[in-house]
N, C-alpha and C. Protein backbone atom coordinates (compact mmCIF):
# COMPACT_ATOMS: atom_id res chain seq x y z
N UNK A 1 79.68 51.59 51.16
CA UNK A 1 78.43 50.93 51.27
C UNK A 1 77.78 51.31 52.59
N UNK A 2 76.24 51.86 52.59
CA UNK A 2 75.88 52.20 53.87
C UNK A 2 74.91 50.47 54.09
N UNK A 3 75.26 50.91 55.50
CA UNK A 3 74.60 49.62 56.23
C UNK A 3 73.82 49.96 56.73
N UNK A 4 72.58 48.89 56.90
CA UNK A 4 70.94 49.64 57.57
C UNK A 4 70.74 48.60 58.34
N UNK A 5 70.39 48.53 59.91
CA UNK A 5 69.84 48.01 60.57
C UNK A 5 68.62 47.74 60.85
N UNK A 6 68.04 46.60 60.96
CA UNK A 6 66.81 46.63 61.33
C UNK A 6 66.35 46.89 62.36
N UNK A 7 65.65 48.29 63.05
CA UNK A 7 64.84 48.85 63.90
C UNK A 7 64.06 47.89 64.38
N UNK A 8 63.53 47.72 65.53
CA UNK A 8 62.25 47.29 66.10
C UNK A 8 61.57 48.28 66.84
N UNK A 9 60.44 48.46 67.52
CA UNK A 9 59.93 49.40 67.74
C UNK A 9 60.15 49.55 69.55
N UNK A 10 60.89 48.41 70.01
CA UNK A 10 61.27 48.53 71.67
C UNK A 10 62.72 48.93 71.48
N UNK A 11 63.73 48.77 69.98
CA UNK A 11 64.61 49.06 69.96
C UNK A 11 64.84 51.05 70.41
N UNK A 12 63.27 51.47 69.35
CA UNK A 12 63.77 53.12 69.00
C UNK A 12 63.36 53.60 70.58
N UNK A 13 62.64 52.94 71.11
CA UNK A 13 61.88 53.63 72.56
C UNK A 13 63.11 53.44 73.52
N UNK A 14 63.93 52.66 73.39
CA UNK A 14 65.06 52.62 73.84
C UNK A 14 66.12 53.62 73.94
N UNK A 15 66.13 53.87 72.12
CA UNK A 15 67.74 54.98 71.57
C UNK A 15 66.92 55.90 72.17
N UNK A 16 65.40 56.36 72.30
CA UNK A 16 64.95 57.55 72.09
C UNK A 16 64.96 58.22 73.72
N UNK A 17 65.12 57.12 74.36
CA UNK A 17 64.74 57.18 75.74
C UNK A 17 66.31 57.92 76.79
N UNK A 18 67.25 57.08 76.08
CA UNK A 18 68.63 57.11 76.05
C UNK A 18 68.98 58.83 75.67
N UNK A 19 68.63 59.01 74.39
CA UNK A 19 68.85 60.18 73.75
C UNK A 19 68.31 61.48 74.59
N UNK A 20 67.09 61.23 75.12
CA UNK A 20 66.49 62.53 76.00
C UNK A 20 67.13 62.67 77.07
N UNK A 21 67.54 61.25 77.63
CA UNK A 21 68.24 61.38 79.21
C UNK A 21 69.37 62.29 78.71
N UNK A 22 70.21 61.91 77.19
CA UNK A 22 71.60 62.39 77.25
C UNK A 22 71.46 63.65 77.20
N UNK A 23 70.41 64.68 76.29
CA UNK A 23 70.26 65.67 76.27
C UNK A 23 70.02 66.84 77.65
N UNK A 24 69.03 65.87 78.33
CA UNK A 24 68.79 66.25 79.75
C UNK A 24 70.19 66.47 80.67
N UNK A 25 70.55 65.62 80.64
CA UNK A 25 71.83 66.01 81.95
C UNK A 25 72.74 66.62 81.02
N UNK A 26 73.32 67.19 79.51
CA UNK A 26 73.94 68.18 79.51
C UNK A 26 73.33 69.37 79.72
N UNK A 27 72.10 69.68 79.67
CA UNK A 27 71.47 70.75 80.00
C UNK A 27 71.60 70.93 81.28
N UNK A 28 71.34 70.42 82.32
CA UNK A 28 71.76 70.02 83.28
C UNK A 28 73.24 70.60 84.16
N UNK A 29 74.09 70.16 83.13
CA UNK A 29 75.67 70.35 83.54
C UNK A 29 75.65 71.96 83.04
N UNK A 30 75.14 72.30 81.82
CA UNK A 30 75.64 73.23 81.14
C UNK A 30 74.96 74.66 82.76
N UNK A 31 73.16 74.40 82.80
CA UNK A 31 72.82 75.18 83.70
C UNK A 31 73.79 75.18 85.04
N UNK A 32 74.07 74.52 85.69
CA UNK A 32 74.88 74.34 86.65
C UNK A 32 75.95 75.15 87.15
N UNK A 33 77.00 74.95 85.52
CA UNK A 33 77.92 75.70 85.48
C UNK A 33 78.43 77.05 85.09
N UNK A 34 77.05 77.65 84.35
CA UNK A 34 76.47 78.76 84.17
C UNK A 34 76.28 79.63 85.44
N UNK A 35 75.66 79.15 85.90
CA UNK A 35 75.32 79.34 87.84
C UNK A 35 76.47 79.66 88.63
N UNK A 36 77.34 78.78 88.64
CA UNK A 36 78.62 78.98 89.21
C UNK A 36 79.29 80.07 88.78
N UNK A 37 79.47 80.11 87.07
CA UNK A 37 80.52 81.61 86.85
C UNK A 37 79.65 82.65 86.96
N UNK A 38 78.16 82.50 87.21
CA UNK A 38 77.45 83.87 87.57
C UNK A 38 78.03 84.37 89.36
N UNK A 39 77.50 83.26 90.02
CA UNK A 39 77.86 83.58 91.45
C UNK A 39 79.83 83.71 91.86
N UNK A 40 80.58 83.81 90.92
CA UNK A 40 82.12 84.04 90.77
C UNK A 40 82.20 85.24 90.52
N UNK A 41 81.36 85.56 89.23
CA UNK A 41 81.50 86.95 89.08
C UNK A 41 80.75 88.47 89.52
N UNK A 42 79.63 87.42 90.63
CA UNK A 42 78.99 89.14 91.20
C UNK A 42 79.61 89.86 91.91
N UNK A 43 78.82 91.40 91.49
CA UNK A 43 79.77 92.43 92.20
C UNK A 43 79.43 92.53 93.73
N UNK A 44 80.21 93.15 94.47
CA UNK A 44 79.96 93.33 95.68
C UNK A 44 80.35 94.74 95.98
N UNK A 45 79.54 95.69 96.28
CA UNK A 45 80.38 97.18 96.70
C UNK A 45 80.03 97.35 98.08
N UNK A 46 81.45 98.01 98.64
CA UNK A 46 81.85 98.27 99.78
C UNK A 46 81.18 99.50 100.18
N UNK A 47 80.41 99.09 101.44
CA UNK A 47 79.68 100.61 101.85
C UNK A 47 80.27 101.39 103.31
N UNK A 48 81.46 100.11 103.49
CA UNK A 48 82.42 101.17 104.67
C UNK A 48 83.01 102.15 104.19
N UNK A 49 83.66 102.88 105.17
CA UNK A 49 84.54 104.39 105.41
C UNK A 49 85.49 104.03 103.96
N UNK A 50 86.09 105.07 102.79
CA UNK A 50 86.83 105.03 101.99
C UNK A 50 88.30 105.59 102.59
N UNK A 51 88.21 106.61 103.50
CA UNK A 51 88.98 107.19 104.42
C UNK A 51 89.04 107.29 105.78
N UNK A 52 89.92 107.22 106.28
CA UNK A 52 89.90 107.57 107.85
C UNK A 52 90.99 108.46 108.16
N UNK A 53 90.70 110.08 108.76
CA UNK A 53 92.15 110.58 109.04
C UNK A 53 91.99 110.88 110.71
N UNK A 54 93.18 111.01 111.21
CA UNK A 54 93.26 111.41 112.41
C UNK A 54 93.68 112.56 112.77
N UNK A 55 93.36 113.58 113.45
CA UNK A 55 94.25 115.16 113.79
C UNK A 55 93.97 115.78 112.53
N UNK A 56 92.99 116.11 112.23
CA UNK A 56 92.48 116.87 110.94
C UNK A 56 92.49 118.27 111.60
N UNK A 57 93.72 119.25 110.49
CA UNK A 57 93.64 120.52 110.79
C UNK A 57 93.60 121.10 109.45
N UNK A 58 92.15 121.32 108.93
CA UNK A 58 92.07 121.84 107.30
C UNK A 58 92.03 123.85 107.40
N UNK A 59 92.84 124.36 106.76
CA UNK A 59 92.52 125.85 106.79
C UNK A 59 91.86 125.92 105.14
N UNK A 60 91.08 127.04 105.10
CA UNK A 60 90.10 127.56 103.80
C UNK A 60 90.92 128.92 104.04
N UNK A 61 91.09 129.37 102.82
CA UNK A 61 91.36 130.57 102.57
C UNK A 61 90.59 131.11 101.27
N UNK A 62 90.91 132.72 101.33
CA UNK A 62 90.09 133.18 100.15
C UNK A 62 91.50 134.55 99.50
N UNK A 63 92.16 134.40 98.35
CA UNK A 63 92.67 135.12 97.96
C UNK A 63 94.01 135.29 98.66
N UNK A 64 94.27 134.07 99.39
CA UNK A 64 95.63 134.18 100.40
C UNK A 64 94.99 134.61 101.72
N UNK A 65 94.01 134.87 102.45
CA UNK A 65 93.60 135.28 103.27
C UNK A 65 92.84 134.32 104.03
N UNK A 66 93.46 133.41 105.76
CA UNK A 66 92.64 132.57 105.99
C UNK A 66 91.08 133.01 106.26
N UNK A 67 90.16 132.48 106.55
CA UNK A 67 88.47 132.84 106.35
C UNK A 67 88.26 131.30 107.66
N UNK A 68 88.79 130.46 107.42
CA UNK A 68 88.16 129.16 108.34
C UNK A 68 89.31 128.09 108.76
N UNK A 69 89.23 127.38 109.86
CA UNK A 69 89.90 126.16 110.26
C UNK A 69 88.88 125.17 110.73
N UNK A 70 88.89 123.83 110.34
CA UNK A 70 88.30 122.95 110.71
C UNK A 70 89.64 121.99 111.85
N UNK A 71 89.23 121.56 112.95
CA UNK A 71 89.83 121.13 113.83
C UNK A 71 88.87 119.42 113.91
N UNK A 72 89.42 118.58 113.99
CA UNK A 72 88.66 117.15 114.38
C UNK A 72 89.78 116.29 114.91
N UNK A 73 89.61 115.21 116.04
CA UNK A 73 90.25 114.13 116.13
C UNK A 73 90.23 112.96 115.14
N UNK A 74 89.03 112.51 114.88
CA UNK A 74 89.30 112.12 113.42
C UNK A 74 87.74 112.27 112.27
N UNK A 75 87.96 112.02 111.59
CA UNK A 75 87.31 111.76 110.18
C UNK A 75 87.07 110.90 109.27
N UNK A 76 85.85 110.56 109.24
CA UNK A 76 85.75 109.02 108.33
C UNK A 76 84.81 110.15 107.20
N UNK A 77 85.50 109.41 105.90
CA UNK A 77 84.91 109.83 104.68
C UNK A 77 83.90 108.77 103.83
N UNK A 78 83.18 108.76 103.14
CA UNK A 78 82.53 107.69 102.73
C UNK A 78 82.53 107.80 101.08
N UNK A 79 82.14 106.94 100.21
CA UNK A 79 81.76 106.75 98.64
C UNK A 79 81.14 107.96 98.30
N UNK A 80 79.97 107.74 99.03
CA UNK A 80 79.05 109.42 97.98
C UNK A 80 79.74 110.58 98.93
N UNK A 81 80.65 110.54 99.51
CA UNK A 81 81.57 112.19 100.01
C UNK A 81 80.83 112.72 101.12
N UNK A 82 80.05 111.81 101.64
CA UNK A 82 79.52 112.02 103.11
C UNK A 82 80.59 112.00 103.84
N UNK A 83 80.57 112.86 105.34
CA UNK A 83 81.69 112.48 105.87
C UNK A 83 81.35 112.58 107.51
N UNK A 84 81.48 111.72 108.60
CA UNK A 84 81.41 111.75 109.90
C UNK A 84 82.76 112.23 110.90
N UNK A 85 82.47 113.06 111.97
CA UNK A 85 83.02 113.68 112.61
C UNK A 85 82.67 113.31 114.11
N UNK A 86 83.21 111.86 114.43
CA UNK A 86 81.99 111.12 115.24
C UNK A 86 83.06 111.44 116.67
N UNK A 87 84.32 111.89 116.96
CA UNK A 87 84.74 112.55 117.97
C UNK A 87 84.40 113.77 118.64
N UNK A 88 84.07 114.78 117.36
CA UNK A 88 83.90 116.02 117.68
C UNK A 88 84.35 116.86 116.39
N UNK A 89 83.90 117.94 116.61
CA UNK A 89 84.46 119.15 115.42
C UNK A 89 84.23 120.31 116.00
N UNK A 90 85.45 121.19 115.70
CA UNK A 90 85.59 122.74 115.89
C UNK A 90 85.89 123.58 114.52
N UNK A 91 85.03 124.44 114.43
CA UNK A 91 85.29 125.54 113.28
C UNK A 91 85.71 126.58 114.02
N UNK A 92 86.40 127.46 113.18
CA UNK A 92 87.00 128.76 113.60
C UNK A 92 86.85 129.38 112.83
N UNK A 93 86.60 130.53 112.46
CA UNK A 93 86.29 131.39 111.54
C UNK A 93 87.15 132.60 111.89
N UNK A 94 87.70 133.48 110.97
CA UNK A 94 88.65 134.75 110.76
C UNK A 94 88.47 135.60 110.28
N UNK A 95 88.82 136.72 110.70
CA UNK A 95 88.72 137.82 110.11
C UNK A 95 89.80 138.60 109.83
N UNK A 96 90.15 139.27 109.28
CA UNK A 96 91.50 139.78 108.88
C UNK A 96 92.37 139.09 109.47
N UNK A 97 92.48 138.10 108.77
CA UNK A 97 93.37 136.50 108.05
C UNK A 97 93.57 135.96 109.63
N UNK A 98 93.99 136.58 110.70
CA UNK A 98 94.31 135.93 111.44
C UNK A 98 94.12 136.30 112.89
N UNK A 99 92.67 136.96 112.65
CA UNK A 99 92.14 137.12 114.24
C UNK A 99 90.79 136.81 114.26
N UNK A 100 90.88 135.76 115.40
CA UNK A 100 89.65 134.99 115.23
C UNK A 100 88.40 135.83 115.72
N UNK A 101 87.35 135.17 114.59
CA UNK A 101 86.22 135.61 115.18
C UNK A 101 84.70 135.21 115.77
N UNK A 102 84.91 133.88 115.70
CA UNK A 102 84.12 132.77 115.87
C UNK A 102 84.72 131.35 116.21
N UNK A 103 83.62 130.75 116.97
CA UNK A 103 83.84 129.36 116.88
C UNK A 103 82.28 128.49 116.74
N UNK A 104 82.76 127.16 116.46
CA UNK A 104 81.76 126.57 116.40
C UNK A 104 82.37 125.46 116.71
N UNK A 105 81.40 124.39 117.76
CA UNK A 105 82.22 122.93 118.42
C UNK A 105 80.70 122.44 118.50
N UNK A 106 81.30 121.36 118.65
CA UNK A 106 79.98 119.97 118.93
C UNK A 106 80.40 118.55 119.12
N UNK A 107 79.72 118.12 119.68
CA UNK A 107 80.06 116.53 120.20
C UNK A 107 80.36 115.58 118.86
N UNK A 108 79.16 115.56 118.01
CA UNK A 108 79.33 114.72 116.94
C UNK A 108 79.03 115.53 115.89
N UNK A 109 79.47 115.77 114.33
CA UNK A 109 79.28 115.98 113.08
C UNK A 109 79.20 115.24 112.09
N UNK A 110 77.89 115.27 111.21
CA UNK A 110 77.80 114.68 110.17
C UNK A 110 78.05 115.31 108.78
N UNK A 111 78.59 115.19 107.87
CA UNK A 111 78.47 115.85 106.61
C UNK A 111 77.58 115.39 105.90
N UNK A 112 76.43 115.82 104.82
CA UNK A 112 75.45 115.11 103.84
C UNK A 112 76.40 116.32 102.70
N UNK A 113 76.74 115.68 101.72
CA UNK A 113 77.94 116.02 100.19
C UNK A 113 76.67 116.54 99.56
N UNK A 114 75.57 115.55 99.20
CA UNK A 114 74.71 116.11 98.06
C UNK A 114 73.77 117.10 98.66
N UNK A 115 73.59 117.65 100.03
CA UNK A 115 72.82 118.53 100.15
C UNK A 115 73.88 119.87 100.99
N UNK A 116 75.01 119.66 100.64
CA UNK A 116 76.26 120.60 101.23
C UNK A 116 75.64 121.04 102.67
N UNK A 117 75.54 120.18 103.44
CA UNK A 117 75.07 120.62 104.51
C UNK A 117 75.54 119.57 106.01
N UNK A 118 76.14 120.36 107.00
CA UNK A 118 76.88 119.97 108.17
C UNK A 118 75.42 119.98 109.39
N UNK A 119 75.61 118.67 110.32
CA UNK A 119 74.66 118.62 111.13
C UNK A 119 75.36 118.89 112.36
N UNK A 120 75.37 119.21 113.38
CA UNK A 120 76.13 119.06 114.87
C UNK A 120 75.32 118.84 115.63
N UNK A 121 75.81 117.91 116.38
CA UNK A 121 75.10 117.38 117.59
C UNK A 121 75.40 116.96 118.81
N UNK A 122 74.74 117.77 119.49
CA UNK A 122 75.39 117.46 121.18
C UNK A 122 76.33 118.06 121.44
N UNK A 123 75.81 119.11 122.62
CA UNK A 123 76.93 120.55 123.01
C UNK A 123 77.08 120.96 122.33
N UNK A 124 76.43 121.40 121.26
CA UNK A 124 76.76 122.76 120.15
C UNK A 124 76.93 124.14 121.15
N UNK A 125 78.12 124.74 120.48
CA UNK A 125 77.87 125.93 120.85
C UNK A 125 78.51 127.02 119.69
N UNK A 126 78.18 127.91 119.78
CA UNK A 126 78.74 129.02 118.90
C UNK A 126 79.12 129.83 119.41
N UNK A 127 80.37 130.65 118.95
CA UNK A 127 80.36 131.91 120.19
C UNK A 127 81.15 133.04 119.39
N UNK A 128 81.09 133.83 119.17
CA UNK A 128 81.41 135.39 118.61
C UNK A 128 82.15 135.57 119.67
N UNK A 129 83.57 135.63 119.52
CA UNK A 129 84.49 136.20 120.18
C UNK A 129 84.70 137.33 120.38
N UNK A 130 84.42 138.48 119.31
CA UNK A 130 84.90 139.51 119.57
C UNK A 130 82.99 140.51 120.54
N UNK A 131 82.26 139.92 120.39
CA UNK A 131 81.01 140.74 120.94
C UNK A 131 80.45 139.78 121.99
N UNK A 132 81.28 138.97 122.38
CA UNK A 132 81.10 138.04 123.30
C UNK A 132 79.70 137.08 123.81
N UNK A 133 79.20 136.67 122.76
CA UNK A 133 77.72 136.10 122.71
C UNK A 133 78.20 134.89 122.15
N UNK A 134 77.09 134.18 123.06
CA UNK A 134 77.55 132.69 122.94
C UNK A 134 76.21 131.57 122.44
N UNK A 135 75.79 131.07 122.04
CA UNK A 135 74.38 130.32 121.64
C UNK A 135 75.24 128.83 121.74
N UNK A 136 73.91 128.09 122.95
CA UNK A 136 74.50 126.76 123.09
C UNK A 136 72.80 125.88 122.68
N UNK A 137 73.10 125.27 122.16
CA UNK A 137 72.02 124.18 121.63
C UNK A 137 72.45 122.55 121.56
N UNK A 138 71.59 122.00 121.26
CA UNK A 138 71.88 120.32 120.90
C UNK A 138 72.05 120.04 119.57
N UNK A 139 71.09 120.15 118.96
CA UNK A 139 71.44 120.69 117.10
C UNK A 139 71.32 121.74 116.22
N UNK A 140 72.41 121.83 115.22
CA UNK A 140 72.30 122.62 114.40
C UNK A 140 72.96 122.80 113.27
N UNK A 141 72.66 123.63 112.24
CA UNK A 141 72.46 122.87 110.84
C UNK A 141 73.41 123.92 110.21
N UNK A 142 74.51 123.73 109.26
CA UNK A 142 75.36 124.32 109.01
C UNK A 142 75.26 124.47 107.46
N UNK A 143 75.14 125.06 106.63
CA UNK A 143 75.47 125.48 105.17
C UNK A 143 76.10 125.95 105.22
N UNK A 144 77.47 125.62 104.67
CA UNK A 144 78.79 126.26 104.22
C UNK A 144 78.80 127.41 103.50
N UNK A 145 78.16 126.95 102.10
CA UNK A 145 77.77 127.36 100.87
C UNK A 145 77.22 128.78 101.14
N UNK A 146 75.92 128.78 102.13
CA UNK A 146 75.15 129.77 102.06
C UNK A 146 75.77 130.77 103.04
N UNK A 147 76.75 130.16 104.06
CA UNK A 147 77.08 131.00 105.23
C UNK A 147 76.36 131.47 106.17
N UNK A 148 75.16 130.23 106.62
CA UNK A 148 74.61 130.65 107.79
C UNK A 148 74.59 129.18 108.56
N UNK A 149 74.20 129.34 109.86
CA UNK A 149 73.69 128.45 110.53
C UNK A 149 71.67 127.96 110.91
N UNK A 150 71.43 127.07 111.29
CA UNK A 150 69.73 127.10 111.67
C UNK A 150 69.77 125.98 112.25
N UNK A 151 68.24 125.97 113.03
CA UNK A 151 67.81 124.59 113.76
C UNK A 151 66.31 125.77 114.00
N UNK A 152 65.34 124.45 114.27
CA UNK A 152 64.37 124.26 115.02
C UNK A 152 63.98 124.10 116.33
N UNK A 153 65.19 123.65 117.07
CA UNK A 153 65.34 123.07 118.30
C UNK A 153 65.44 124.48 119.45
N UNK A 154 65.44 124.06 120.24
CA UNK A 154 65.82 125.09 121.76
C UNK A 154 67.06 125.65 121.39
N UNK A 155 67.14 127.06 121.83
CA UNK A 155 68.25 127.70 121.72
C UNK A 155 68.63 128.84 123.36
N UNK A 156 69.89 129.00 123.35
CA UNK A 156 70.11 129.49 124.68
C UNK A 156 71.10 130.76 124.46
N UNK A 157 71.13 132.01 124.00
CA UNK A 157 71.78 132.87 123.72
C UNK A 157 72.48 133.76 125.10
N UNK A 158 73.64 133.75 125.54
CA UNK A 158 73.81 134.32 126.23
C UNK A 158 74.99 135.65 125.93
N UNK A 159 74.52 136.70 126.62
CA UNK A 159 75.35 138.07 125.77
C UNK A 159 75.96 138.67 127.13
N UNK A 160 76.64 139.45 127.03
CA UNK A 160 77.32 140.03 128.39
C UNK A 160 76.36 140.90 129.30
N UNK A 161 75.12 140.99 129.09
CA UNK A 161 74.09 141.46 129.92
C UNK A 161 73.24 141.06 129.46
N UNK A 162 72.73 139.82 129.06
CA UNK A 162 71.66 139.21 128.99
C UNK A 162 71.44 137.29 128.34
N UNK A 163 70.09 137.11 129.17
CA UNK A 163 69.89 135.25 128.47
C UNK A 163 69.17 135.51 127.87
N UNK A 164 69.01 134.92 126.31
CA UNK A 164 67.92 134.69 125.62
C UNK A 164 67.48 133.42 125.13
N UNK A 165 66.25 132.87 125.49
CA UNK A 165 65.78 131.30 124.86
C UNK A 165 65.02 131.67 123.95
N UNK A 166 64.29 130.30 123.57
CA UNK A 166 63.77 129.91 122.73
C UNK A 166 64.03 128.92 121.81
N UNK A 167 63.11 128.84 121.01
CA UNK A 167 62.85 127.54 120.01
C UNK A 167 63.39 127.95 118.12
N UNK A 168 64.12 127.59 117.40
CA UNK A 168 64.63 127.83 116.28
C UNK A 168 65.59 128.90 116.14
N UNK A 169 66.25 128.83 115.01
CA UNK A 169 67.11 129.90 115.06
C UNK A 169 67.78 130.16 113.78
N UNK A 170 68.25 131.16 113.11
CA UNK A 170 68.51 131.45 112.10
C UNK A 170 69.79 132.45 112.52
N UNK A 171 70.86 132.08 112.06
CA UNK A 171 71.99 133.32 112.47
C UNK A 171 73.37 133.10 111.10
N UNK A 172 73.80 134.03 111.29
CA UNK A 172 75.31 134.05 109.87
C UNK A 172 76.26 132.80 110.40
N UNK A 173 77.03 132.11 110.01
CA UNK A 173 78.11 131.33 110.02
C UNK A 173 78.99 131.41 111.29
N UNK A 174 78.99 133.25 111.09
CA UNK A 174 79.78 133.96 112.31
C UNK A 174 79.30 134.41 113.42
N UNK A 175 78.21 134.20 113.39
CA UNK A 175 77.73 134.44 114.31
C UNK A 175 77.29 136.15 114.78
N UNK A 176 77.53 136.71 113.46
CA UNK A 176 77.65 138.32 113.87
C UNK A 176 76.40 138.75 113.85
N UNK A 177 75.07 138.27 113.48
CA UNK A 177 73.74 138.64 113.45
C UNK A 177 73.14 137.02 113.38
N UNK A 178 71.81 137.30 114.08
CA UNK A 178 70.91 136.07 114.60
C UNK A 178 69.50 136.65 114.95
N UNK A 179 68.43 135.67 114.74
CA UNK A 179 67.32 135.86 114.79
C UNK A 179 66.87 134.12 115.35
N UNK A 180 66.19 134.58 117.25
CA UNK A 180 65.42 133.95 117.04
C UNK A 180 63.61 133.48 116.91
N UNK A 181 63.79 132.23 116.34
CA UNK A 181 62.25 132.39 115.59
C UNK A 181 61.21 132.60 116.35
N UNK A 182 61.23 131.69 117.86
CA UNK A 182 59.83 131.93 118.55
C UNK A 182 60.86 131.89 120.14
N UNK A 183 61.34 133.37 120.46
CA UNK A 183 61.50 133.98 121.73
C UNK A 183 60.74 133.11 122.54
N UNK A 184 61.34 132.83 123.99
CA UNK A 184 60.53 133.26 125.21
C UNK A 184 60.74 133.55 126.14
N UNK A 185 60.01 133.68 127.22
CA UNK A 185 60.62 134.67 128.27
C UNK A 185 60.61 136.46 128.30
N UNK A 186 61.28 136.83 128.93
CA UNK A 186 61.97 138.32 129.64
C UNK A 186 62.87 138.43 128.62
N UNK A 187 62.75 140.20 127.97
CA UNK A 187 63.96 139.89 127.36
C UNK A 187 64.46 141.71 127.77
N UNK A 188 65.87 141.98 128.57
CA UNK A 188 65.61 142.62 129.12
C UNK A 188 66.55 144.47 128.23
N UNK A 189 66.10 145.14 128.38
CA UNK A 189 67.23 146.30 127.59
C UNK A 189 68.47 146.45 128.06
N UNK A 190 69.30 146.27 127.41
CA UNK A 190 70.60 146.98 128.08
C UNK A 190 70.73 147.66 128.36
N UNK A 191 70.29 148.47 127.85
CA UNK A 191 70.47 150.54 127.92
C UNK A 191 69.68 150.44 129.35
N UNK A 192 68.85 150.34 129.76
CA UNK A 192 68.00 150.98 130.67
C UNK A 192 67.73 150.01 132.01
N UNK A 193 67.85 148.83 131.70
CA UNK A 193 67.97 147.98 132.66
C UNK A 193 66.60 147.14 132.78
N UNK A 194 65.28 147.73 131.75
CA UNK A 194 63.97 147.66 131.49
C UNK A 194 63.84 146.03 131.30
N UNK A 195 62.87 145.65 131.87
CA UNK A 195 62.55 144.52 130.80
C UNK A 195 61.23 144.90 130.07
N UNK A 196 60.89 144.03 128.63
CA UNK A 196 59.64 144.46 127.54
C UNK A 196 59.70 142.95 127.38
């Protein structure tokens, strides 16, 4: 048997009043706690060093034949394969596997991964060991890939009978040929003792 109550009309404003509150605060609870397992589960990614090594002595070879040594005190590596060389870095470069024929040093090195390209900074110098020319600058820009060096900046070439400055510079890896972009100064002949 169903049973029917008699309603009044302060009765339903009552249930009805009751009923919205109840609806309200589970909405309420439900948003709340929604909120919470959102802020539990955000991600967070780490944008420090992935690596750190110390006494980094990497050799490159080509066919069994060394070609390069990288020398650093240490090395921080990062996520996108950037990598800082914030002690210092020395390259060495070879020539018949094991007589050197270059160097390259600098105060600080940066690696950029997606544009394969090495920055040095502060006391750069380069120097061709075997023809004894030395280029000292503040920065300069290293492509592995392509096997040369460049900068824009002041450059200071010094050769066993002669200084050469100027502004930019374009030269091989090894240092065995170089061009710079805007000379200045005296630049004097060897042969003859002339300056032009």
């Amino acid at each position: 048997m169903l049973w029917i109550l008699p309603l009044n009309l302060p009765s339903l404003k009552l249930i009805s009043l009751f009923v919205d509150r109840l609806f309200l605060g589970i909405f309420f609870i439900l948003f709340i706690s929604c909120e919470e397992k959102n802020k539990e589960h955000s991600i967070k990614f780490y944008a420090g060093p992935l690596l750190v090594s110390e006494n980094l002595n990497t050799i490159y070879s080509d066919s069994t034949k060394v070609k390069m040594r990288l020398q650093a005190p240490v090395q921080t590596e990062f996520a996108n394969g950037n990598q800082e060389y914030e002690k210092g870095l020395e390259v060495t470069f070879f020539e018949k596997d094991t007589i050197k024929k270059s160097y390259l040093r600098a105060d600080v090195v940066f690696y950029n991964k997606q544009q394969d390209l090495y920055t040095a900074i502060g006391n750069v110098v380069l120097e061709d060991l075997v023809k004894h020319e030395k280029l000292n600058t503040e920065k300069l820009l290293w492509n592995r890939y392509e096997g040369r060096v460049f900068n824009n900046e002041f450059v200071k070439i010094t050769t066993p009978t002669q200084i050469l400055k100027g502004k930019g510079l374009t030269a091989k890896q090894d240092f065995s040929t170089y061009t710079i972009l805007e000379p200045e100064g005296q630049i004097m002949d060897a042969a003859s003792s002339d300056f032009f």
